[in-house]
C-alpha atoms as a PDB file:
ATOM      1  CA  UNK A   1      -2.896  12.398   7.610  1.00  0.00           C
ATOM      2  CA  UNK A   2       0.213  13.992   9.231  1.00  0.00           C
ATOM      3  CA  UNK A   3       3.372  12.329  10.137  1.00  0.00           C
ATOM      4  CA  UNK A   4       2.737  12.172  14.100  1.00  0.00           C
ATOM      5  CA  UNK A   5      -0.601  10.508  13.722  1.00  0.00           C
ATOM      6  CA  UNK A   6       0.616   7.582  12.546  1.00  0.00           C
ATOM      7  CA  UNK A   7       3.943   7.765  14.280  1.00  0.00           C
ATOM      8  CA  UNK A   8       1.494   7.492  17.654  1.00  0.00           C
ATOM      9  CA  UNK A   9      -0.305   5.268  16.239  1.00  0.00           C
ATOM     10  CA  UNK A  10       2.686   3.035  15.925  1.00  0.00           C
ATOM     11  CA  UNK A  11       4.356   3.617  19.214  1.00  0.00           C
ATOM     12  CA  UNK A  12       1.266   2.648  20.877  1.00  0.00           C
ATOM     13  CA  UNK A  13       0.639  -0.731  18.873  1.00  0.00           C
ATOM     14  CA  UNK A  14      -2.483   1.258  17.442  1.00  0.00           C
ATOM     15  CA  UNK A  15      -2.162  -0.511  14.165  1.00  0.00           C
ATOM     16  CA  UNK A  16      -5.374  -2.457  13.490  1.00  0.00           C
ATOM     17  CA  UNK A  17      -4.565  -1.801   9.789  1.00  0.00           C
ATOM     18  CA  UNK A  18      -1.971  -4.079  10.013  1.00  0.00           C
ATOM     19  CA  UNK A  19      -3.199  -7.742   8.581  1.00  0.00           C
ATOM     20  CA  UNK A  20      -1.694 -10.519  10.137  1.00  0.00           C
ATOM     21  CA  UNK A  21      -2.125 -13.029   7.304  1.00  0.00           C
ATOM     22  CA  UNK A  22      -1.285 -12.215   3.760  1.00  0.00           C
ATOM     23  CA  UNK A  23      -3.696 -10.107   1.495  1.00  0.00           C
ATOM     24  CA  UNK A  24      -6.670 -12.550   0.471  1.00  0.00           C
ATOM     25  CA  UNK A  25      -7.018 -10.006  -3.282  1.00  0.00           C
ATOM     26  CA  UNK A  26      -3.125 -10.498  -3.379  1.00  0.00           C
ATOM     27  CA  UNK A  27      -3.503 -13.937  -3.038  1.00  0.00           C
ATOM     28  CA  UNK A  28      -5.893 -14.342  -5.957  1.00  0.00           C
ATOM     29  CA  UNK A  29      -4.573 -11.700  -8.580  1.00  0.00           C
ATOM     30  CA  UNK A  30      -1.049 -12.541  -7.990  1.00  0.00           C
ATOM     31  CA  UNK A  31      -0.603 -15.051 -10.746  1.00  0.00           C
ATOM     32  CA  UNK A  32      -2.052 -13.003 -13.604  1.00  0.00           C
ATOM     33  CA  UNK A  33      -1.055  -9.639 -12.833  1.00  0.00           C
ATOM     34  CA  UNK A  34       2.523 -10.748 -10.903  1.00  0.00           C
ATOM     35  CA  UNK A  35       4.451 -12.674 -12.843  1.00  0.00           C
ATOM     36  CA  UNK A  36       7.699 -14.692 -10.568  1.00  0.00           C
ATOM     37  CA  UNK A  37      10.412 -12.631 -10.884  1.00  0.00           C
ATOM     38  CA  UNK A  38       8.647  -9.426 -11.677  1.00  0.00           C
ATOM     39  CA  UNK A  39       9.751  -6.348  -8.953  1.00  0.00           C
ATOM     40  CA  UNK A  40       6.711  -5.136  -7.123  1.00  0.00           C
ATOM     41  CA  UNK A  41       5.998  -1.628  -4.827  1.00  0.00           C
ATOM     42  CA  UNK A  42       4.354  -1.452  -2.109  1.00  0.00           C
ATOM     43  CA  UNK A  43       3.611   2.127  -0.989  1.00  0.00           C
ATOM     44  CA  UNK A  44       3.291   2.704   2.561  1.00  0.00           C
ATOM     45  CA  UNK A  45       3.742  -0.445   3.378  1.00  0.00           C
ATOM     46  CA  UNK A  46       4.424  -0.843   6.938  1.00  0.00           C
ATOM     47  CA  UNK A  47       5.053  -4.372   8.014  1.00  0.00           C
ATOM     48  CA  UNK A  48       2.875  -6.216   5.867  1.00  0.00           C
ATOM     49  CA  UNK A  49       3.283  -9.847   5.272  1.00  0.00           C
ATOM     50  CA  UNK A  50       2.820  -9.528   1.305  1.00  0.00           C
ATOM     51  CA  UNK A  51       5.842  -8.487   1.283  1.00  0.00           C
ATOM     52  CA  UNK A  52       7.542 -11.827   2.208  1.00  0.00           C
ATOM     53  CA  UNK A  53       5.205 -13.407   0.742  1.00  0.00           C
ATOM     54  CA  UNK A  54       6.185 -12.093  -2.985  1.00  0.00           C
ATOM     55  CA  UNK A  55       9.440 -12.010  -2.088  1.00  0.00           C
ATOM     56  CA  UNK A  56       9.139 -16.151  -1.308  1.00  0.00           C
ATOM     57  CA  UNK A  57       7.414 -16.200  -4.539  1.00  0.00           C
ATOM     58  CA  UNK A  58      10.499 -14.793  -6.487  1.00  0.00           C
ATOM     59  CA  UNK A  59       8.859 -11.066  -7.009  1.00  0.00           C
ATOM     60  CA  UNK A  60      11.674  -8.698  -5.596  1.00  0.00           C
ATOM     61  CA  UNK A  61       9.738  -6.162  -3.438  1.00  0.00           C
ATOM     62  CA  UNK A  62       9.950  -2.692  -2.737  1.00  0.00           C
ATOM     63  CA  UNK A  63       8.752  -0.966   0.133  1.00  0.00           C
ATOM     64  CA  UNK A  64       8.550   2.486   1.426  1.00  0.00           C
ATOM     65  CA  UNK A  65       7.380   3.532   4.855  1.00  0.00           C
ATOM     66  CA  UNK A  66       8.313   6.674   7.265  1.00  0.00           C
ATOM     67  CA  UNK A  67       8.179   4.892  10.379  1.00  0.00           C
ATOM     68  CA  UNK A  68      11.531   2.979  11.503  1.00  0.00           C
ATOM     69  CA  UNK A  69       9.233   1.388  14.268  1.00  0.00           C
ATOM     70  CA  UNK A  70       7.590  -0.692  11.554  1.00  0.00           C
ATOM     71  CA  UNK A  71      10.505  -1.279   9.301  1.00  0.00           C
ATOM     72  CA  UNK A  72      12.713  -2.875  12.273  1.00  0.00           C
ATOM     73  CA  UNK A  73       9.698  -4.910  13.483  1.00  0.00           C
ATOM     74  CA  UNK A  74       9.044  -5.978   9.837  1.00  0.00           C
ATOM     75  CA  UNK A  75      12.889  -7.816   9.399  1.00  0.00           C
ATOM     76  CA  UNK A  76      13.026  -8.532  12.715  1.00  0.00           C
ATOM     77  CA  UNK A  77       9.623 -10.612  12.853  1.00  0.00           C
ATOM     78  CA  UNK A  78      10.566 -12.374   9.200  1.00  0.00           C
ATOM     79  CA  UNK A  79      14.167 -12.915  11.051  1.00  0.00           C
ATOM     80  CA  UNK A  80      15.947 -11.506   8.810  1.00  0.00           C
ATOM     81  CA  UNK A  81      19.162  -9.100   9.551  1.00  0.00           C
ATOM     82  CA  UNK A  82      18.928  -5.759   6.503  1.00  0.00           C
ATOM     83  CA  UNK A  83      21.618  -4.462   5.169  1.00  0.00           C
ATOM     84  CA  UNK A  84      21.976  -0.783   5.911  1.00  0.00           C
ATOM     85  CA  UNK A  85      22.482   2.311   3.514  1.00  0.00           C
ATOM     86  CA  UNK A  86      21.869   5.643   2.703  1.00  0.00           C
ATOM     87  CA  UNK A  87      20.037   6.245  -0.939  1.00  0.00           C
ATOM     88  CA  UNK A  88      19.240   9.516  -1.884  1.00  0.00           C
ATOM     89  CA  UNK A  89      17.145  11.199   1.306  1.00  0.00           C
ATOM     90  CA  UNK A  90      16.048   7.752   2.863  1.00  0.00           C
ATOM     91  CA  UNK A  91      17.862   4.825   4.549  1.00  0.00           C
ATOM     92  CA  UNK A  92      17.370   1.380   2.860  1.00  0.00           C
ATOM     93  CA  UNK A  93      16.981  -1.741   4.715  1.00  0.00           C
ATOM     94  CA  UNK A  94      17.383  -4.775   2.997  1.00  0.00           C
ATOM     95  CA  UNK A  95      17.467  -8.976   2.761  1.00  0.00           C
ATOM     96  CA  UNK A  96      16.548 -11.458   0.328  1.00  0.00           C
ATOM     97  CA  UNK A  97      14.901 -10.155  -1.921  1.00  0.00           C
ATOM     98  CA  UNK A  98      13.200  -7.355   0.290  1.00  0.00           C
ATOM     99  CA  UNK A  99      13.712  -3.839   0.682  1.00  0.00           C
ATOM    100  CA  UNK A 100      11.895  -1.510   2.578  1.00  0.00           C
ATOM    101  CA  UNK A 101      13.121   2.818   2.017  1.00  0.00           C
ATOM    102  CA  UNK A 102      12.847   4.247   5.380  1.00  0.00           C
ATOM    103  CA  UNK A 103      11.619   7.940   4.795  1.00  0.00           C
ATOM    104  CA  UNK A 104       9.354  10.487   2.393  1.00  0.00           C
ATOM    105  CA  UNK A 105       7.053   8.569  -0.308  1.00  0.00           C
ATOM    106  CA  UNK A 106       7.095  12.243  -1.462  1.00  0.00           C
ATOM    107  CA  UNK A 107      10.897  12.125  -1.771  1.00  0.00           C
ATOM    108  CA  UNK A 108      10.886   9.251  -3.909  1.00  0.00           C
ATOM    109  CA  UNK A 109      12.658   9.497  -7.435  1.00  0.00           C
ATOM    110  CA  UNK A 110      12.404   7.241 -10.537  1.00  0.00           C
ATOM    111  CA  UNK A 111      15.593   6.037 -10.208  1.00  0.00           C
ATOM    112  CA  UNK A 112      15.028   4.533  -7.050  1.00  0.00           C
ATOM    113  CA  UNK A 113      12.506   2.174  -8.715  1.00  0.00           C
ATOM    114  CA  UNK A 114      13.626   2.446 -12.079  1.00  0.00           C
ATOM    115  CA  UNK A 115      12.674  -1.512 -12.370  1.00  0.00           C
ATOM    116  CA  UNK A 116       8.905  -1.456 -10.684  1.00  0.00           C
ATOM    117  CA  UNK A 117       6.184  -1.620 -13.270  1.00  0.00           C
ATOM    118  CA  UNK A 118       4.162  -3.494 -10.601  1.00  0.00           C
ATOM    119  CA  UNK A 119       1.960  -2.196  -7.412  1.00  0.00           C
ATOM    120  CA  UNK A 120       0.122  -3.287  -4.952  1.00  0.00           C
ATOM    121  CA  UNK A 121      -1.471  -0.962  -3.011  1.00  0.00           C
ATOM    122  CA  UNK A 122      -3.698  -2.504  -0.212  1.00  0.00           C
ATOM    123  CA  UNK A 123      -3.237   0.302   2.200  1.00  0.00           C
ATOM    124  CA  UNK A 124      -1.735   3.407   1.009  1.00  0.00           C
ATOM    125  CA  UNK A 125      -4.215   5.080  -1.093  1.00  0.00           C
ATOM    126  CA  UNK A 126      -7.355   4.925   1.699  1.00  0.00           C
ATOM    127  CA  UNK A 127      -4.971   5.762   4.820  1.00  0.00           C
ATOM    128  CA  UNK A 128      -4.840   9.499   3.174  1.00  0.00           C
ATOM    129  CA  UNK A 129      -7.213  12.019   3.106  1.00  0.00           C
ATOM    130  CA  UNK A 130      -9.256  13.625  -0.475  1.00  0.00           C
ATOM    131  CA  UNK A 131      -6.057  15.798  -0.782  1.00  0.00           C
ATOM    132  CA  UNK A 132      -3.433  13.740  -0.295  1.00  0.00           C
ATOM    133  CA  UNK A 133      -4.719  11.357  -2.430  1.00  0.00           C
ATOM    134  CA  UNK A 134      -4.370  13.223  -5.520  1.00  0.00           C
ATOM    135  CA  UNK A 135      -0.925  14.318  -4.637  1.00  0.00           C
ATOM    136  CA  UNK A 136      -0.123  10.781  -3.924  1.00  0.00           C
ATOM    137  CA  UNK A 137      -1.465   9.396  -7.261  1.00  0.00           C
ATOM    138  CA  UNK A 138       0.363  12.148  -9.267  1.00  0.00           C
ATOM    139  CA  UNK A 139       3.506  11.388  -7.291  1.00  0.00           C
ATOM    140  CA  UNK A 140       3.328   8.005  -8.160  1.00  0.00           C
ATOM    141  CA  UNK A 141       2.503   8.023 -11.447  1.00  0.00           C
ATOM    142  CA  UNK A 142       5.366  10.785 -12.336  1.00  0.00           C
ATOM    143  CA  UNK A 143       8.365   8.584 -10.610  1.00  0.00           C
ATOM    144  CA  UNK A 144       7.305   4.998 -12.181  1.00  0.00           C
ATOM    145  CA  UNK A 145       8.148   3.826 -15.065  1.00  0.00           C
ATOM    146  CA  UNK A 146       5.521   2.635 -18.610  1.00  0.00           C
ATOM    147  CA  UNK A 147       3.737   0.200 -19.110  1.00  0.00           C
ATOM    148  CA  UNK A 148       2.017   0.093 -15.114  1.00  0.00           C
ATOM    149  CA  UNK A 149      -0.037  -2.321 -13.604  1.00  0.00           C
ATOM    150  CA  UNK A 150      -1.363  -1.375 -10.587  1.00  0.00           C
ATOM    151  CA  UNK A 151      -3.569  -4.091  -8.285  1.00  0.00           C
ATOM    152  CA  UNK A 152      -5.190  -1.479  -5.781  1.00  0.00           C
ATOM    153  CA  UNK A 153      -8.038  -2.262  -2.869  1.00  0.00           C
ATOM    154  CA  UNK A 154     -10.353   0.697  -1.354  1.00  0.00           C
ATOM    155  CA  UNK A 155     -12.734   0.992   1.183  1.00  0.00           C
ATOM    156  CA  UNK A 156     -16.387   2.043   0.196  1.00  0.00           C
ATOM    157  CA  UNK A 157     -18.619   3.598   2.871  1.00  0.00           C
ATOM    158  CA  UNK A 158     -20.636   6.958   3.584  1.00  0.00           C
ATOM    159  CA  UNK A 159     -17.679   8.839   4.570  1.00  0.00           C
ATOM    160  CA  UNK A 160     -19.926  10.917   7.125  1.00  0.00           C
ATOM    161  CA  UNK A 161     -20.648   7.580   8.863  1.00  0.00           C
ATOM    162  CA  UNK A 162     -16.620   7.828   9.992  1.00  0.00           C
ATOM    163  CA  UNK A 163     -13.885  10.286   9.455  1.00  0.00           C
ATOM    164  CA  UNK A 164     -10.586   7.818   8.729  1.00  0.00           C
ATOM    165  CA  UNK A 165      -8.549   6.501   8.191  1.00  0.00           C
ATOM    166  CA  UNK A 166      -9.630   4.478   6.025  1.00  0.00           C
ATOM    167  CA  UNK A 167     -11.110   6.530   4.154  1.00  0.00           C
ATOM    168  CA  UNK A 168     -13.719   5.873   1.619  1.00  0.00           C
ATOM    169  CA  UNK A 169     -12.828   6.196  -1.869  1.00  0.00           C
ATOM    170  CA  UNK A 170     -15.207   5.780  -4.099  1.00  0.00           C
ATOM    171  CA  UNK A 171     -14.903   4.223  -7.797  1.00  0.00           C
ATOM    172  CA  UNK A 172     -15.797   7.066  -9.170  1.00  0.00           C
ATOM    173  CA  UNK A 173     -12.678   8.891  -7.618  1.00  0.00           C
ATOM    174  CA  UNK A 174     -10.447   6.225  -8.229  1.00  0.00           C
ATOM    175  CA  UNK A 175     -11.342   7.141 -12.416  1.00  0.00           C
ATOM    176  CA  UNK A 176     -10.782  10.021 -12.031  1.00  0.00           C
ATOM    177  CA  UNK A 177      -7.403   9.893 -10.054  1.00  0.00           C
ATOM    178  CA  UNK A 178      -6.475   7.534 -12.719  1.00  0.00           C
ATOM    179  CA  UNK A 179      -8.016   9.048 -15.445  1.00  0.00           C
ATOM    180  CA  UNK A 180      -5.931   7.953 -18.752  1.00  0.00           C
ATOM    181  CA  UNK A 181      -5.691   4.804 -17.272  1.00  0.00           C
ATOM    182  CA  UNK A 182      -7.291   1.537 -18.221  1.00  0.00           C
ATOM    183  CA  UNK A 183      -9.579   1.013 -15.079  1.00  0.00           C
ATOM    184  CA  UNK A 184     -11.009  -2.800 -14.836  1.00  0.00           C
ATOM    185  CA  UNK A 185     -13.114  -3.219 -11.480  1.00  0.00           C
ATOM    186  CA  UNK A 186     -12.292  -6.848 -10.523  1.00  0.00           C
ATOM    187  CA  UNK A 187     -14.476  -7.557  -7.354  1.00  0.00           C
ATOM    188  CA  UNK A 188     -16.765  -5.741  -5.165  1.00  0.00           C
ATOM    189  CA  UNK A 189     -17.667  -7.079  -1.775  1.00  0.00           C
ATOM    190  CA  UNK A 190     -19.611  -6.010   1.557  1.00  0.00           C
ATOM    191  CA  UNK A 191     -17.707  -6.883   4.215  1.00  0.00           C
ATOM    192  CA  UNK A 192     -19.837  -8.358   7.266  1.00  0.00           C
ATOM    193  CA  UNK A 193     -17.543  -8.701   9.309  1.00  0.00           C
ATOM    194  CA  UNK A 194     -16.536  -4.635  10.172  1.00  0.00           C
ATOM    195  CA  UNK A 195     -13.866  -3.711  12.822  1.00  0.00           C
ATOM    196  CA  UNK A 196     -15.445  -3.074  16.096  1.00  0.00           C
ATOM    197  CA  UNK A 197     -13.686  -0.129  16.837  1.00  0.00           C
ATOM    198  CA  UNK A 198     -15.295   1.273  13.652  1.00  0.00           C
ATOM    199  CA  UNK A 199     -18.793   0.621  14.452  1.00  0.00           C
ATOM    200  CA  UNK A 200     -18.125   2.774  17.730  1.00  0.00           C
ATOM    201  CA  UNK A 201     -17.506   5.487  15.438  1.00  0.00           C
ATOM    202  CA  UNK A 202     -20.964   4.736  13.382  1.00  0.00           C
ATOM    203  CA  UNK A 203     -19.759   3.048  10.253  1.00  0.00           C
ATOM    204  CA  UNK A 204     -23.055   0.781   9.686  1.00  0.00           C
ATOM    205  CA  UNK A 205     -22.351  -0.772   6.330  1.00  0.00           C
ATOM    206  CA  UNK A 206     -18.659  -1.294   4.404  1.00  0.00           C
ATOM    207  CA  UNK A 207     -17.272  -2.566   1.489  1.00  0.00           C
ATOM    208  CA  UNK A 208     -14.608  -3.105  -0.143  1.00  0.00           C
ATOM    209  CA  UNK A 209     -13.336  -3.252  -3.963  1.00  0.00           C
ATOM    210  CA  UNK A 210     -10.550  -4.270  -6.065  1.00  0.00           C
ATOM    211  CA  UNK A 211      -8.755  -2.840  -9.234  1.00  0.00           C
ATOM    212  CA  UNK A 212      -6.760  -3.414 -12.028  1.00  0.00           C
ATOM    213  CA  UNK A 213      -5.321  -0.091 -13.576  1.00  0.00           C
ATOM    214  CA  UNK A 214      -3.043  -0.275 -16.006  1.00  0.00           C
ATOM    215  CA  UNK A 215      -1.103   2.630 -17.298  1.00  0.00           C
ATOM    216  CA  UNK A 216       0.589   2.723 -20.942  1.00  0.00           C
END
């Protein structure tokens, strides 16, 4: 999706992808795949509370996210006051343990998380469309470092039921967007509880699944 939709989105509180308690997956993966003091990403992370959350934990956390509406919102509802300053193309924003780059993911180098062999990505991969997708994944798997473990969650639906975001991607993309990589499918769930905005678009049945993909 471009850059204005979701800066609209944002301005206009449009943000029903936003959870207000932390990730329930994160919650019960953490331990194993997380270990305290381990640096985690989050891509595209807006304001989410998993953030603190890990970073109360002991995991340093790295965020990125294009919209400065959402970063300031993010430190300012945890009460927190960032440091400011300018890395490479994108402004950094951090406290205790959190930092959240303000800019590109695309612009993102390997220095800049030269440390991060951990991901969670609740969020980034089913807010973009087929296309992006595949740039995203190659993007991300070019700029972090070996050996990866990625904890990722999807959305699974008939993608003609609703146009996204989310977007449905299926497992079968997700092996072969990670193709090389050792692909576990922890969970699979149908959600009955669906957003009722999305029903008013004709999604009829969702679900949603969890991975483990770890890259050597």
């Amino acid at each position: 999706m471009d850059r204005d939709f979701w800066q609209r989105r944002w301005s206009r509180g449009q943000i029903g992808f936003h959870q207000e308690q932390v990730n329930s997956h994160l919650l019960h993966h953490a331990d194993r795949l997380f270990p305290v003091g381990a640096p985690v990403f989050l891509p595209l992370c807006g304001k989410s509370l998993d953030l603190a959350w890990l970073a109360a934990r002991g995991n340093p956390v790295i965020g990125v996210e294009f919209n400065e509406l959402a970063v300031r919102q993010y430190f300012s509802e945890q009460e927190l006051r960032p440091d400011r300053v300018t890395v490479g193309q994108f402004e950094s924003f951090s406290s205790r343990r959190q930092q959240i780059l303000l800019g590109d993911f695309f612009n993102l180098t390997s220095a800049q998380l030269a440390d991060c062999h951990r991901v969670f990505d609740r969020a980034a991969l089913v807010a973009l469309d087929v296309s992006s997708r595949r740039r995203y994944v190659a993007h991300l798997l070019r700029i972090l470092p070996r050996p990866l473990e990625i904890l990722l969650v999807t959305f699974e639906y008939r993608q003609e039921q609703m146009s996204g975001p989310p977007f449905a991607v299926m497992e079968e993309e997700v092996r072969k967007l990670y193709a090389g990589g050792d692909i576990k499918l922890l969970g699979r769930e149908k959600l009955s509880a669906i957003d009722p905005r999305w029903r008013e678009l004709g999604l009829v049945a969702l679900a949603e699944a969890v991975y483990h993909i770890r890259i050597r």
